[in-house]
Protein backbone atom coordinates (compact mmCIF):
# COMPACT_ATOMS: atom_id res chain seq x y z
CA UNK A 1 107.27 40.91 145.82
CA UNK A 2 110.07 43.40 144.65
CA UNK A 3 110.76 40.80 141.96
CA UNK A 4 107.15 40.58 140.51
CA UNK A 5 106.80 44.20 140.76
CA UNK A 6 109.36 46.00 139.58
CA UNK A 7 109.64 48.44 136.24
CA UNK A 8 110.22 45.89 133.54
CA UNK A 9 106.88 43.91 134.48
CA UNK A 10 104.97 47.72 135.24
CA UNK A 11 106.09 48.51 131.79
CA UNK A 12 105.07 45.38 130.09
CA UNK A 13 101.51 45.44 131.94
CA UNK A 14 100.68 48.99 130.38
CA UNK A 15 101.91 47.67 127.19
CA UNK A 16 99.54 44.90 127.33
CA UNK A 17 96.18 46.75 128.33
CA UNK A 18 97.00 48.98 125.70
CA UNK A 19 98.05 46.72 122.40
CA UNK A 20 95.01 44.57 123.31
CA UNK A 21 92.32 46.64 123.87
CA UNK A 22 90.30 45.04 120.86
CA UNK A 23 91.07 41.38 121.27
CA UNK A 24 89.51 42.58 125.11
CA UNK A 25 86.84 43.80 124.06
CA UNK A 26 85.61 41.02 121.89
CA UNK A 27 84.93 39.09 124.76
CA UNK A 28 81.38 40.53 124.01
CA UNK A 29 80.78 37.26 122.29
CA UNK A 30 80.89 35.24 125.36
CA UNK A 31 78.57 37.50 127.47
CA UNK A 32 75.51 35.67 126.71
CA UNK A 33 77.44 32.04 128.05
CA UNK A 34 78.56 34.00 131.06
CA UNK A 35 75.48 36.05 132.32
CA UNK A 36 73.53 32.91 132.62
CA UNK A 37 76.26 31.91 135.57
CA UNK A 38 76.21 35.31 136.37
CA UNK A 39 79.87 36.08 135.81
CA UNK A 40 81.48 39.15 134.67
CA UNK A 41 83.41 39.75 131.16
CA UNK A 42 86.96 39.27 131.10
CA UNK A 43 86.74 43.61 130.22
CA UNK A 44 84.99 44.04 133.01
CA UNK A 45 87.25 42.53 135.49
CA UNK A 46 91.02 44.26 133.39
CA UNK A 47 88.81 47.79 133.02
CA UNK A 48 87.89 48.23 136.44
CA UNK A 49 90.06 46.47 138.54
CA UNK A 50 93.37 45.99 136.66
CA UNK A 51 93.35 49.06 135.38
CA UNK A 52 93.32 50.99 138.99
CA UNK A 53 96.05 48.20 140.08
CA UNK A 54 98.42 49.77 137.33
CA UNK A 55 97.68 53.24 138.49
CA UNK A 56 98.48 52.53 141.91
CA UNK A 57 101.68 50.59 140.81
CA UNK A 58 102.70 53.25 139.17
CA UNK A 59 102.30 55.73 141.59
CA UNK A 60 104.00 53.54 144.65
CA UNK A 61 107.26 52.81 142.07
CA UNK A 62 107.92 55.76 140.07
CA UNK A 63 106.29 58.96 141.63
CA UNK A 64 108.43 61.25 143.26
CA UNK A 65 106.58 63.74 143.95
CA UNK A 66 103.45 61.36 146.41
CA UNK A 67 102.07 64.08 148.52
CA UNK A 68 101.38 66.85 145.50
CA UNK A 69 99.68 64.21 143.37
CA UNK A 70 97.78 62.63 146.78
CA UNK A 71 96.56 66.13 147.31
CA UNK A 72 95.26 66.89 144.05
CA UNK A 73 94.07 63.48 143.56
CA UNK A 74 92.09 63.91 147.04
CA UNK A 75 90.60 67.05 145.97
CA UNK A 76 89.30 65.70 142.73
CA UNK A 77 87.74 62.89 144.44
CA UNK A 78 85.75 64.91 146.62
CA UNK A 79 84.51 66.99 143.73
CA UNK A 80 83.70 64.27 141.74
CA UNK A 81 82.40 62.19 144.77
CA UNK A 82 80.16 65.12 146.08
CA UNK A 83 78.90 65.90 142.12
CA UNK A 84 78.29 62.30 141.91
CA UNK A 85 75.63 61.70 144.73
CA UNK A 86 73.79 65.11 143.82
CA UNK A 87 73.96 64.17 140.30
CA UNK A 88 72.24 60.57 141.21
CA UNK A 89 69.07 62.35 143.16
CA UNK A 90 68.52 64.72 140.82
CA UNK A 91 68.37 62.62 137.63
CA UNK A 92 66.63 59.60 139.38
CA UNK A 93 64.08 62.97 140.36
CA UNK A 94 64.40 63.63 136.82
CA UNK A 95 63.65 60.67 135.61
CA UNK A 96 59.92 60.47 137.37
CA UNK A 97 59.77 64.18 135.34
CA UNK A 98 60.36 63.59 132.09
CA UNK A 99 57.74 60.30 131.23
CA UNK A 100 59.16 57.42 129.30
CA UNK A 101 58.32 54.23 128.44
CA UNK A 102 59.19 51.24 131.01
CA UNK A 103 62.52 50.80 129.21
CA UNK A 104 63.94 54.21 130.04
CA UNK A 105 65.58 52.92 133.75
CA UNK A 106 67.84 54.89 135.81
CA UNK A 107 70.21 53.33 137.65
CA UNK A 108 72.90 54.55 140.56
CA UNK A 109 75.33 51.70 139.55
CA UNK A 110 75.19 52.64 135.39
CA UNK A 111 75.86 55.90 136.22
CA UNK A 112 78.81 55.02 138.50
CA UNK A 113 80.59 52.82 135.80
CA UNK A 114 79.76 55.15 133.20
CA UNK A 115 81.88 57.87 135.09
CA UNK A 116 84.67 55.53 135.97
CA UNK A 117 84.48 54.80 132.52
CA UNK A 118 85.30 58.25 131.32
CA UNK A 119 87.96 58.67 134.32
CA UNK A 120 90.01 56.05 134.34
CA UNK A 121 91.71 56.77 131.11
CA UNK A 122 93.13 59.95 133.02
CA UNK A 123 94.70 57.16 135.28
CA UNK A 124 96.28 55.42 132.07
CA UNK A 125 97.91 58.69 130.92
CA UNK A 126 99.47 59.33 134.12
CA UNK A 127 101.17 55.82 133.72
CA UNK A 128 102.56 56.17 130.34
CA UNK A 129 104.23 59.60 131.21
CA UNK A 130 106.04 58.31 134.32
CA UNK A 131 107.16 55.40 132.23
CA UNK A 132 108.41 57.89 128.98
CA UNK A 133 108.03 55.01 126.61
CA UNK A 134 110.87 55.11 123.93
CA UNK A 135 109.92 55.50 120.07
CA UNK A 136 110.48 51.90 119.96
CA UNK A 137 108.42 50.57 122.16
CA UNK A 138 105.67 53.12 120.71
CA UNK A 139 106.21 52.20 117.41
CA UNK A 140 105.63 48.44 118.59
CA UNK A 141 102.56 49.18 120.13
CA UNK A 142 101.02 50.90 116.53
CA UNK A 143 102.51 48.26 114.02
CA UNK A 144 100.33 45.88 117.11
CA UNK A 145 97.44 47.06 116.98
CA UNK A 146 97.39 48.28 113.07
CA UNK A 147 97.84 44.46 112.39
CA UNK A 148 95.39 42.93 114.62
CA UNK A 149 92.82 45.11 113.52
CA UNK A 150 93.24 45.84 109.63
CA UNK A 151 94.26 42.05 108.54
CA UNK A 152 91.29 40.18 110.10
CA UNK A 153 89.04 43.12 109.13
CA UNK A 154 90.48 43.07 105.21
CA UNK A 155 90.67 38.98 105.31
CA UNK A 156 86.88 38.62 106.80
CA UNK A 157 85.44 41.03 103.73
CA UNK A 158 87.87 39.47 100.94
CA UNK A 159 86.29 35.86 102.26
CA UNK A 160 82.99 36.86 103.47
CA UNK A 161 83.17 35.67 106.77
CA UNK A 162 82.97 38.77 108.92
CA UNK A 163 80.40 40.41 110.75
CA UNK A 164 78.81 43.37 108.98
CA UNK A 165 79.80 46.95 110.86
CA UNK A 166 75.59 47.13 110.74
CA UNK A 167 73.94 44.45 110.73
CA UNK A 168 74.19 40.71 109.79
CA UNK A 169 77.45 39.44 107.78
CA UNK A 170 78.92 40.73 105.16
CA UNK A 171 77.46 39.57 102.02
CA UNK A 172 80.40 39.94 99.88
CA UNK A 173 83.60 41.28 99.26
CA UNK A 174 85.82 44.58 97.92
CA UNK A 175 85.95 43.29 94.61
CA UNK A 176 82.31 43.35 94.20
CA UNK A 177 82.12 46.93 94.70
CA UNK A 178 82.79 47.64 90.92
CA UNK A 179 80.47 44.92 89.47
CA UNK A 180 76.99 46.53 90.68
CA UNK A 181 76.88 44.70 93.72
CA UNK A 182 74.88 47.35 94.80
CA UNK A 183 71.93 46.89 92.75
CA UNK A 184 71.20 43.93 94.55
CA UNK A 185 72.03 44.68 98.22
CA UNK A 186 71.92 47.73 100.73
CA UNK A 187 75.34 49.13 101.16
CA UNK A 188 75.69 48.50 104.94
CA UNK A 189 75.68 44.78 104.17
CA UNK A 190 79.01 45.29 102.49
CA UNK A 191 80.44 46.70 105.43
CA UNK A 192 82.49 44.60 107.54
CA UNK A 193 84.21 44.94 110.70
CA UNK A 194 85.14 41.01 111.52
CA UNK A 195 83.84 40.35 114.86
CA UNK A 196 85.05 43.55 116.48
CA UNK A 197 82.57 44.95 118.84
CA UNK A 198 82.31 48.36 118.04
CA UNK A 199 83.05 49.36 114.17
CA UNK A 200 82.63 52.70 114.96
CA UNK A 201 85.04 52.99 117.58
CA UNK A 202 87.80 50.53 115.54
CA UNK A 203 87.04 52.71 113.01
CA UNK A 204 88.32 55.99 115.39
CA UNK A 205 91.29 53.35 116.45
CA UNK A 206 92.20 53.02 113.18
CA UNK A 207 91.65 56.78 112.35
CA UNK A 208 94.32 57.78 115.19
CA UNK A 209 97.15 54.75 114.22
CA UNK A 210 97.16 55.91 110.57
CA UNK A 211 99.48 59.27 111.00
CA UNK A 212 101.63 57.45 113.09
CA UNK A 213 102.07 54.75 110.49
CA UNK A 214 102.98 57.06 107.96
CA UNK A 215 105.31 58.51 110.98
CA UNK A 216 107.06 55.46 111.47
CA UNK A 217 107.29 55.29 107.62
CA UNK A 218 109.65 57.79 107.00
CA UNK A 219 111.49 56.57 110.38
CA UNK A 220 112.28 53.12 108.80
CA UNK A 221 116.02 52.32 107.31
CA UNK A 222 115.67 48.55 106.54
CA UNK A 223 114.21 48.20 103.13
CA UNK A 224 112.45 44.98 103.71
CA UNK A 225 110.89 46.48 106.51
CA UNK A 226 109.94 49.52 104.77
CA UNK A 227 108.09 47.76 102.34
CA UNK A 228 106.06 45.79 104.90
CA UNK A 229 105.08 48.90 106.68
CA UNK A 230 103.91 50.30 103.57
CA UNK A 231 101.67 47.22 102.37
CA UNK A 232 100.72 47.30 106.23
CA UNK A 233 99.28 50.99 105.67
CA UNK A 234 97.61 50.25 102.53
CA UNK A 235 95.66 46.88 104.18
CA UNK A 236 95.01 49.51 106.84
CA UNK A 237 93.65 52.21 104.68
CA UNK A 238 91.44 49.51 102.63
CA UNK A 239 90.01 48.36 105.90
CA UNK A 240 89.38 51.72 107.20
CA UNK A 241 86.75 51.79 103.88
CA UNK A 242 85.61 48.15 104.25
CA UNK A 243 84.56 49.02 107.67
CA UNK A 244 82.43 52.01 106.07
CA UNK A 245 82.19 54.53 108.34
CA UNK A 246 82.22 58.07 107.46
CA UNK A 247 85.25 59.02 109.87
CA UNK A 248 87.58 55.55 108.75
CA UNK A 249 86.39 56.08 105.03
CA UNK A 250 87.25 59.48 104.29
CA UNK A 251 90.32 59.07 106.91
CA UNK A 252 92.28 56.73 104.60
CA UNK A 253 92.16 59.59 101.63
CA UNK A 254 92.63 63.06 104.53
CA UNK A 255 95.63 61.39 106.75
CA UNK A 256 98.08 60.89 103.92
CA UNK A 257 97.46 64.99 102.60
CA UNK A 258 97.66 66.06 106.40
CA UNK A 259 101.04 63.98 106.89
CA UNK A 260 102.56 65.08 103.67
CA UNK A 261 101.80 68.85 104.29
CA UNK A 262 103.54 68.27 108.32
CA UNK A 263 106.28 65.93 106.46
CA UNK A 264 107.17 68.89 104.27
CA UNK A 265 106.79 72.09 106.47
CA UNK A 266 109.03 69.59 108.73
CA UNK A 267 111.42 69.14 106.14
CA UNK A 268 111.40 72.66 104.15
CA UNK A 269 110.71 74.95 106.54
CA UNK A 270 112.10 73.63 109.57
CA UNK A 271 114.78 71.77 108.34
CA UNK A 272 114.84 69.01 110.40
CA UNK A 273 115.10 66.74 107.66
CA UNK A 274 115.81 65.68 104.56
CA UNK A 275 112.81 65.15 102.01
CA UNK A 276 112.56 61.27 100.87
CA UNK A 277 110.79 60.44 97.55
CA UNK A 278 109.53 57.48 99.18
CA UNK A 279 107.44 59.00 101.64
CA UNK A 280 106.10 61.70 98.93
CA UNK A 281 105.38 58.78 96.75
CA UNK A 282 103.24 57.06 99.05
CA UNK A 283 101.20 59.89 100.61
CA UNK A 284 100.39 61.26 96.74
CA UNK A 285 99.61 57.08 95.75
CA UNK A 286 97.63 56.11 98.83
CA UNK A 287 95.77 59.75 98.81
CA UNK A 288 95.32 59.11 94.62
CA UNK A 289 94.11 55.44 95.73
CA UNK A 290 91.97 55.63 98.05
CA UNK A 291 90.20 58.73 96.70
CA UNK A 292 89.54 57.41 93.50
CA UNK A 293 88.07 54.41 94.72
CA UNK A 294 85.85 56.42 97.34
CA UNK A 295 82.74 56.58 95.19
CA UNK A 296 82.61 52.79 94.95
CA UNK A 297 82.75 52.22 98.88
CA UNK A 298 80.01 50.93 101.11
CA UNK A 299 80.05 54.52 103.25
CA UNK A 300 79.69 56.76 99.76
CA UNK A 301 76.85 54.23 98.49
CA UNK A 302 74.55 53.90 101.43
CA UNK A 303 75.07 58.40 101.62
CA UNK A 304 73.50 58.07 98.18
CA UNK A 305 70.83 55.28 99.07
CA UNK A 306 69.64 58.03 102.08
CA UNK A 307 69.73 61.35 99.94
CA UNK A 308 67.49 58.95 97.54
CA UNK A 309 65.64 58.20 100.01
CA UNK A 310 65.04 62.33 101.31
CA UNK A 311 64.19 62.90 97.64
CA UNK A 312 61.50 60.49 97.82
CA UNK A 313 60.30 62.02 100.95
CA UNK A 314 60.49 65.71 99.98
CA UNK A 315 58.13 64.71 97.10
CA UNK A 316 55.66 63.09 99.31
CA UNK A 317 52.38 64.37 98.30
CA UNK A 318 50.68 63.50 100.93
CA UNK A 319 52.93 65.77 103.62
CA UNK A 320 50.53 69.00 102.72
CA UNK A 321 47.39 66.97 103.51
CA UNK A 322 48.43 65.71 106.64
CA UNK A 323 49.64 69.38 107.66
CA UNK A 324 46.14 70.75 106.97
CA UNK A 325 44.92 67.52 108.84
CA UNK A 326 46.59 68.80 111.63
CA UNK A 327 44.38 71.35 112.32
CA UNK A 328 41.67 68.77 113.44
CA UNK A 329 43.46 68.67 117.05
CA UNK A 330 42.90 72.58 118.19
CA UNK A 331 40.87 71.72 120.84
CA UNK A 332 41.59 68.67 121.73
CA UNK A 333 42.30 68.06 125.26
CA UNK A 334 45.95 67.07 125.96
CA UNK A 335 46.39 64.15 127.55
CA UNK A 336 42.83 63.05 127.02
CA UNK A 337 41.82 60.09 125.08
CA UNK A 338 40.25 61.78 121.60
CA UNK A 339 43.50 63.74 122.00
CA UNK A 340 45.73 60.54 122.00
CA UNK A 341 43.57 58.39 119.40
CA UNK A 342 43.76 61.64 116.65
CA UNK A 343 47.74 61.97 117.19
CA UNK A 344 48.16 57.77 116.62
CA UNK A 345 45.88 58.19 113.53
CA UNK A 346 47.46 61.21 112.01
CA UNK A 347 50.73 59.24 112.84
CA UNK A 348 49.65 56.13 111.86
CA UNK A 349 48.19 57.73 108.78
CA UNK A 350 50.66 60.02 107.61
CA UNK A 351 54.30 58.92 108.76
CA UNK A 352 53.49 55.00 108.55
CA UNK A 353 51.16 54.72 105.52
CA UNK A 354 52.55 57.24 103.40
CA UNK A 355 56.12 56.94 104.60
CA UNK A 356 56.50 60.24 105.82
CA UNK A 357 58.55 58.92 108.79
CA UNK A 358 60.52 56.19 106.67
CA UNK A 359 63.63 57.93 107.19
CA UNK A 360 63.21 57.40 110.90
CA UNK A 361 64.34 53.92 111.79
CA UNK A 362 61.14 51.83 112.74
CA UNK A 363 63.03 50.58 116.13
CA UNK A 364 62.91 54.08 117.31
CA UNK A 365 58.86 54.65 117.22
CA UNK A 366 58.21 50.89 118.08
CA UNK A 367 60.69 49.25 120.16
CA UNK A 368 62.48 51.91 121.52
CA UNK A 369 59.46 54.86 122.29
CA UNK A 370 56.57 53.68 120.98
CA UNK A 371 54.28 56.18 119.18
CA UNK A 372 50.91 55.50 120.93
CA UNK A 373 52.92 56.37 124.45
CA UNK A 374 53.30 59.60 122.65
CA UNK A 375 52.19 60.19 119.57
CA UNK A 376 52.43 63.82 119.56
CA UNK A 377 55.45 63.54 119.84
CA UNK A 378 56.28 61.80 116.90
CA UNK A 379 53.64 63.90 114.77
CA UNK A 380 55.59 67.12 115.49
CA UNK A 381 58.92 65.00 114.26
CA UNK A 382 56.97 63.70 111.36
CA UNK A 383 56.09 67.20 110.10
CA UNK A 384 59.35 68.55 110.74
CA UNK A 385 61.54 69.67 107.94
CA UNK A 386 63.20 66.34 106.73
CA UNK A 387 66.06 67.81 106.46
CA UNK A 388 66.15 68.82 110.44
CA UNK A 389 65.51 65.02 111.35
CA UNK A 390 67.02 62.95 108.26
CA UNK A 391 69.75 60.92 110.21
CA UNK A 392 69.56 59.51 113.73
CA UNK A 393 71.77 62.06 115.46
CA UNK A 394 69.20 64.60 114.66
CA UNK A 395 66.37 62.55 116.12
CA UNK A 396 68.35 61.38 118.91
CA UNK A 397 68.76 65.14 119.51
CA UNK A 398 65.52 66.31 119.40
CA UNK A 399 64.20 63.41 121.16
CA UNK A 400 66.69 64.27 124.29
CA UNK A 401 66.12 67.60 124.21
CA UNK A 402 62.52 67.33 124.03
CA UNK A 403 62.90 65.19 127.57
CA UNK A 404 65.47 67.82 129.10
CA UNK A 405 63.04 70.75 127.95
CA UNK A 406 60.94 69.16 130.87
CA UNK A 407 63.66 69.51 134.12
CA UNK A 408 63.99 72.78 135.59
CA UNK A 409 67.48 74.55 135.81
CA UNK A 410 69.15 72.72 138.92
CA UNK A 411 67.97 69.42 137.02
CA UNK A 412 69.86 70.46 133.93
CA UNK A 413 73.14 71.87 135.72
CA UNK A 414 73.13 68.05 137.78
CA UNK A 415 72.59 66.49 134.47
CA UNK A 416 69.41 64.16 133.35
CA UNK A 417 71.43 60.72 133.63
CA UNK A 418 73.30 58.56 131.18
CA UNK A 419 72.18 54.84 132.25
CA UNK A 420 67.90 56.51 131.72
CA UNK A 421 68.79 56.89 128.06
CA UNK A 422 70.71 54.46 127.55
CA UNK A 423 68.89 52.22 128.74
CA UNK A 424 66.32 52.98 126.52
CA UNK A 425 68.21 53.01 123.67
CA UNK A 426 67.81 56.66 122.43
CA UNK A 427 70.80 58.30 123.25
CA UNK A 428 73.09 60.65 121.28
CA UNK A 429 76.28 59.25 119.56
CA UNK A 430 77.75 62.64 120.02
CA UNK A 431 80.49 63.00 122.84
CA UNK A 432 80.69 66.45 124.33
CA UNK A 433 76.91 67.21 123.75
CA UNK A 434 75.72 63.89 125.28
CA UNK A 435 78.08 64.05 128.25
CA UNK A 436 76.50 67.73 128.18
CA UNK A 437 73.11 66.71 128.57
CA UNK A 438 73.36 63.72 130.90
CA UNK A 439 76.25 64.56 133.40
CA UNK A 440 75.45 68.25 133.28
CA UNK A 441 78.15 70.95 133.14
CA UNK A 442 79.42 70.14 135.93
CA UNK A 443 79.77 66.22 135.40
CA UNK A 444 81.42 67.30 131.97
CA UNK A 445 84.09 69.42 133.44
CA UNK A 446 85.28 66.99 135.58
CA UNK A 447 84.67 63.82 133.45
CA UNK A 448 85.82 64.93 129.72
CA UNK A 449 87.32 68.47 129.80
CA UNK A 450 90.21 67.37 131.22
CA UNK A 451 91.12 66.18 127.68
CA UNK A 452 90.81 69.31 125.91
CA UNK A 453 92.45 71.32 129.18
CA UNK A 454 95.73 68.96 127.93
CA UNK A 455 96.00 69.26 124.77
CA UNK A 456 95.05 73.60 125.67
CA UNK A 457 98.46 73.54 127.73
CA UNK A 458 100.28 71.00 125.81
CA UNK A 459 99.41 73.55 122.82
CA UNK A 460 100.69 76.12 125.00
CA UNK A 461 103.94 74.58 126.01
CA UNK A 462 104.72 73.78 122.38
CA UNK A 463 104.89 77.61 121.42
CA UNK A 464 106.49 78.90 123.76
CA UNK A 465 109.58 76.67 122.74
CA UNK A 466 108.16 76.11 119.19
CA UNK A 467 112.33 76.51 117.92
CA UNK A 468 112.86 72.80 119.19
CA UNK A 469 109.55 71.42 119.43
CA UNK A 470 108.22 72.13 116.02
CA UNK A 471 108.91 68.70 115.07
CA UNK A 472 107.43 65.87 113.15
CA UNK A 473 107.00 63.70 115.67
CA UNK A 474 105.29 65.96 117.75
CA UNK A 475 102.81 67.56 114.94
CA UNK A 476 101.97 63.21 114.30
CA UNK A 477 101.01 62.98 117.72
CA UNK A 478 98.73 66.33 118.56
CA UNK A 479 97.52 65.48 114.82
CA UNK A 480 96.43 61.86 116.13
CA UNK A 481 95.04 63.39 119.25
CA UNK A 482 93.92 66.12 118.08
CA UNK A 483 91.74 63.81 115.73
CA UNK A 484 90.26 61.66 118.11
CA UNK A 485 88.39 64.54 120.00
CA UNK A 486 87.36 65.43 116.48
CA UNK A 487 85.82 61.97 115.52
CA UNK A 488 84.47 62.19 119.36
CA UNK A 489 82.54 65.30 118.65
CA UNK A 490 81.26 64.24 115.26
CA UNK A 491 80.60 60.40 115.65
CA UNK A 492 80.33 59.33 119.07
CA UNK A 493 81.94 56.21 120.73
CA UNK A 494 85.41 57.46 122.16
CA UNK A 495 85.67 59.21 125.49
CA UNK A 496 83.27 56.76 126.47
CA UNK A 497 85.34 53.31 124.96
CA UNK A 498 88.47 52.40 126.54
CA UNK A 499 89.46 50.74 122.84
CA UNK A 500 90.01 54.47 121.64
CA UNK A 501 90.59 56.28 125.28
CA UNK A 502 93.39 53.86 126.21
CA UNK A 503 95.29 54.71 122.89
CA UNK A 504 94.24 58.15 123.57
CA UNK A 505 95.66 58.38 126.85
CA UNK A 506 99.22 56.88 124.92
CA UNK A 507 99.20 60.09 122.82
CA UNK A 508 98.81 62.45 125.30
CA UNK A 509 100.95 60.94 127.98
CA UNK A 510 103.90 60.13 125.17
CA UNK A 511 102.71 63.94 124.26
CA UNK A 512 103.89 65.64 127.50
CA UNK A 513 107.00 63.37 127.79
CA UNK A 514 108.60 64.54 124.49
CA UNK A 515 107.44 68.10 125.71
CA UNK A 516 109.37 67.43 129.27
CA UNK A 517 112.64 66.13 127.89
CA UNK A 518 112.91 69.55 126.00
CA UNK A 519 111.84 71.88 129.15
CA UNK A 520 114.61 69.64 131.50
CA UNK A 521 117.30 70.30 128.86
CA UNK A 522 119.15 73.28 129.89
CA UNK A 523 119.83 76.02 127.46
């Protein structure tokens, strides 16, 4: 037993889980063959029973310090065990509240995983800092996971075999983007993402690996091996706009200005280094690159299909005389049958017939909350400013805080419940806020702030010995972590995926190691 689990294997287990987070998580294409035997995905099993293994390995082999982290582990699970049972009454209460259709279900077990899902990660960063991974190993880990990820993404699109990051497959490739290929097809069908599960969260994966890749860049002395890394960065930064999201698309052009400006305070000002051409050379060429082939990519031409689109709608005629239409229900009876039939017709009328709603994804008044459940509802949305519910972040808003508007106080502070929306398909891709609305302020504290209570001290720790930790390799990481609670708060998709939490729990714990070995040298 002291043989199988010793250091070496510990080490090479957290490795592992994190270098193959998205070959894991493409077990999604066997879940339909294994739910009709009723067995669980392969992700299912590593996330929520490996994953606690490697904690408690960890703990049993390399903490010193058992009863401190016992105790504050203890308290923290009777917090979050005690928040967790009050939070499950009062949104299954909720739910009864706030009227939805039958697929809006709440469950006890959803919420459970949901939370484990956004906890566990904690777990993984206490790992990597008691193992203090070397540079090496690190570096390993990114040149991984940049490779599995960018090269099947980049040789899927340039054959046309992948999976679109939308909808359908890819209909054909990069080079098409300059011959009018979008005359014939939408833009998101020249997305691709292979047959990754998530494109928006690879996308965030790729987002965070690209500073370090410039990073370990300047850190390489072999020629040959430079040269790979840098054709490895620019198959990265191609994919990242193949895959067409906003975050992955503009990332390729943004990381390379960010890292040059670091590369050079770190040089210049600091002094910690010598300035190499090389490195200049390929920030201003892959910056240069990428940006002047932005207007061509999939994300920049489907922005320009929707403002079309909120053109057309702003010039919709026929918005004025359903407004004055409107007027026809004072009177009316809510809840009453005239009072439901006028509200279908004016929607039916209005945002179906004459489009007013087109900008509104049909799925979402159909399949998802369908309009003659409540049409007023969707009226009021219809005759909104378009501008106030042009994407599906603003109507996943309004929709969830037209439910919550509904639950009084104690109901809000428990939170309304993540598996009721989900379930139902209308929830908002926006972390923080969503957390927010469904855990409750309470559920958030002790499910996501954690993150932003790191990097707050981490931030803290670096000042006050800024002389020797103002260095490159510490701006890289804060810069990679710093930008996945960015993409978190604008797109959605990584405090609650262990594909981006698992390499975010890497930063941070690799974060507070560097910061250690400087605080344990004496002066």
């Amino acid at each position: 037993m002291k043989k199988l689990f010793n250091e070496k294997n510990l080490s090479i287990a957290i490795i592992l889980l994190i270098a193959l987070q998205p070959i894991i998580d493409m077990d999604y294409l066997a879940y339909e063959f294994l739910d009709q035997f009723g067995l669980p995905r392969l992700s299912t099993i590593i996330r929520f029973l490996i994953i606690p293994g490697l904690i408690l390995w960890t703990f049993f082999l390399k903490e010193k310090n058992k009863k401190k982290v016992l105790t504050v582990v203890l308290i923290y699970g009777v917090l979050l065990g005690g928040y967790f049972v009050l939070h499950c009454m009062s949104a299954s209460q909720a739910y009864n509240v706030m009227g939805f259709t039958t697929n809006f279900k709440f469950s006890w077990y959803q919420e459970l995983v949901y939370i484990l899902t956004l906890i566990l990660p904690f777990g993984i960063t206490y790992c990597v800092y008691n193992m203090n991974f070397s540079e090496t190993v690190i570096k390993k880990i990114v040149y991984f996971l940049s490779s599995i990820i960018s090269i099947p993404i980049f040789l899927g699109d340039l054959f046309v075999f992948g999976k679109s990051t939308y909808f359908g497959y890819t209909v054909a490739n990069f080079f098409t983007w300059f011959t009018g290929i979008y005359e014939q097809y939408h833009p998101r069908e020249l997305a691709s993402k292979f047959f990754f599960n998530e494109g928006n969260t690879i996308g965030i994966l790729l987002f965070m690996i690209l500073p370090l890749m410039y990073y370990f860049f300047t850190k390489e002395n072999n020629k040959k091996t430079k040269i790979m890394v840098g054709v490895l960065i620019g198959i990265q930064s191609l994919s990242m706009q193949i895959l067409a999201t906003r975050v992955a698309t503009y990332g390729a052009i943004i990381i390379p200005i960010i890292f040059l400006v670091l590369y050079l305070f770190d040089a210049l000002i600091m002094k910690n280094q010598k300035v190499m051409k090389s490195v200049v050379i390929l920030c201003i060429c892959f910056a240069g690159l990428f940006g002047a082939i932005l207007d061509f990519t999939p994300a920049i031409q489907n922005q320009k299909v929707d403002a079309e689109n909120t053109t057309v709608l702003l010039g919709n005629g026929a918005v004025d005389e359903g407004k004055k239409g409107l007027k026809g229900g004072i009177g009316l009876v809510p809840g009453s049958t005239e009072y439901n039939n006028f509200y279908i017709y004016m929607f039916e009328q209005y945002g179906i017939i004459a489009k007013y709603i087109s900008s509104v994804p049909s799925m979402y008044y159909i399949d998802w909350y369908n309009y003659k459940y409540d049409p007023k509802f969707w009226v009021d949305v219809t005759f909104m400013d378009v501008y106030d519910r042009v994407n599906g972040r603003q109507v996943q808003t309004i929709f969830m805080n037209y439910k919550l508007d509904k639950l009084n106080a104690y109901q809000k502070i428990m939170g309304a419940g993540y598996s009721t929306f989900m379930n139902g398909s209308i929830i908002l891709e926006q972390d923080f806020k969503q957390q927010w609305m469904t855990l409750g302020p309470i559920g958030s504290f002790l499910t996501i702030f954690p993150w932003i209570a790191s990097l707050l001290v981490g931030a803290f720790l670096v000042l006050k010995k800024w002389k020797q930790l103002f260095k490159l390799d510490i701006f890289v990481y804060a810069m990679s972590f710093v930008a996945a609670l960015g993409t978190a708060y604008m797109s959605g998709h990584t405090l609650d995926q262990f594909i981006s939490t698992t390499f975010m729990a890497l930063l941070l714990g690799t974060l507070f190691c560097r910061i250690k070995d400087v605080y344990d040298k004496k002066d």
